[in-house]
Protein backbone atom coordinates (compact mmCIF):
# COMPACT_ATOMS: atom_id res chain seq x y z
CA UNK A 1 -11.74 26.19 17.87
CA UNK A 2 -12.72 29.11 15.69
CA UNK A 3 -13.59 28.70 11.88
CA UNK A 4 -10.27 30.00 10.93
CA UNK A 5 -8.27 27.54 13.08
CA UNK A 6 -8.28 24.33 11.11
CA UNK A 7 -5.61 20.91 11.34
CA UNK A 8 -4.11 20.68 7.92
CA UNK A 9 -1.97 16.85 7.30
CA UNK A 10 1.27 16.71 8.11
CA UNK A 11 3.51 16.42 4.66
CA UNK A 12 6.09 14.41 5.00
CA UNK A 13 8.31 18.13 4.06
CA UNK A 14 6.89 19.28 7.36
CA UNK A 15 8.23 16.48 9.77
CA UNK A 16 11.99 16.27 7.75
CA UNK A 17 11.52 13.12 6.19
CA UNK A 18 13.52 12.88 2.57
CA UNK A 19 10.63 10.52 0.92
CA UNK A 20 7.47 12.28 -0.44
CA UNK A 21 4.34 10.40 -0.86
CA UNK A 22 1.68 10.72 -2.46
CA UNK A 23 0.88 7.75 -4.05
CA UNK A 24 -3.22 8.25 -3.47
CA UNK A 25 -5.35 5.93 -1.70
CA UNK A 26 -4.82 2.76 0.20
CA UNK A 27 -6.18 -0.82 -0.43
CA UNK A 28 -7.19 -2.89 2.71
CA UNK A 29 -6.86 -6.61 2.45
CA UNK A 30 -9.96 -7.62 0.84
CA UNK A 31 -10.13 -4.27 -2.13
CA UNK A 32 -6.10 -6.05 -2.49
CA UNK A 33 -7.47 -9.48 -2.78
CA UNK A 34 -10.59 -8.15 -5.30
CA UNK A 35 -7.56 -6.14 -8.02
CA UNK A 36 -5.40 -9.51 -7.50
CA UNK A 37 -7.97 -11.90 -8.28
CA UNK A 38 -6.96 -13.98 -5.47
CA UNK A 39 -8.74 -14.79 -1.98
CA UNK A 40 -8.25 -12.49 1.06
CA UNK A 41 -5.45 -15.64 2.91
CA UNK A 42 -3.42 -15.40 -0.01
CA UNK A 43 -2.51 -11.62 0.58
CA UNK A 44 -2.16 -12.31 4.45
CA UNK A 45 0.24 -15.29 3.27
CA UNK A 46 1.85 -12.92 0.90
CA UNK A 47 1.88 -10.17 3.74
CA UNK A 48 3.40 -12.92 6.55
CA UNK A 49 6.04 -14.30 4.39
CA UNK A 50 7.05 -10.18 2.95
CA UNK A 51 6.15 -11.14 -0.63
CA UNK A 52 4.42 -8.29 -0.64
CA UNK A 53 4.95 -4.66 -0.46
CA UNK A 54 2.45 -3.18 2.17
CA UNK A 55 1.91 -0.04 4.46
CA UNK A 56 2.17 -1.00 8.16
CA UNK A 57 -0.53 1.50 9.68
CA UNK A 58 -0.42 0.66 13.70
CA UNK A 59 0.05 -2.68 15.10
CA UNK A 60 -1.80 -4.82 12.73
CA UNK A 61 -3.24 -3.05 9.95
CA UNK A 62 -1.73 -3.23 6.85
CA UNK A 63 -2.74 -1.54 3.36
CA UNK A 64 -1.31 -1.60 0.02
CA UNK A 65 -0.34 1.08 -2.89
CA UNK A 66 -2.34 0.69 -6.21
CA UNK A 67 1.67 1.99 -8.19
CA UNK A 68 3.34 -0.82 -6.17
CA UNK A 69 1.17 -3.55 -6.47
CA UNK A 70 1.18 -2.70 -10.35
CA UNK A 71 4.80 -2.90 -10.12
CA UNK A 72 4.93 -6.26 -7.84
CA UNK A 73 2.29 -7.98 -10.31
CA UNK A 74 4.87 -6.79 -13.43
CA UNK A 75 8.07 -8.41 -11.49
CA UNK A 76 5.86 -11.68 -11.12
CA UNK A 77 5.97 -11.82 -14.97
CA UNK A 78 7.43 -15.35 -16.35
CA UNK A 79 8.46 -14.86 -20.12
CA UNK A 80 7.33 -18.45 -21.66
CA UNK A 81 9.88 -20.21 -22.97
CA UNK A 82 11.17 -20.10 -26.91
């Protein structure tokens, strides 16, 4: 491979997809669990039962966007009562 030859990411543009992303980085399980302040089972409960929204990567790995878990957490919201 010569220094001008270099693998560049596939955009999702490239491969015909209609979605862009680019939503940043990814949150395994436990960074998830740490911005949730909740234990590492609840977001594999929360991942089992689709609660959730997560990134399949694979068979089994799974990781989360920071811009929807912010939105997920802000649908949780219950008003209190007047």
């Amino acid at each position: 491979m010569n220094s001008k030859t270099s693998l560049q990411p596939l955009h999702t543009s490239q491969i015909g997809a209609t979605l862009k992303y680019d939503a940043g980085p990814l949150l395994d399980i436990g960074a998830t669990a740490n911005r949730l302040g909740c234990s590492e089972r609840f977001v594999r409960r929360l991942v089992q039962e689709r609660r959730i929204p997560f990134v399949k990567l694979g068979g089994t790995r799974v990781r989360f966007v920071v811009s929807d878990l912010d939105t997920w957490v802000t649908g949780q919201r219950v008003e209190p009562r007047r």
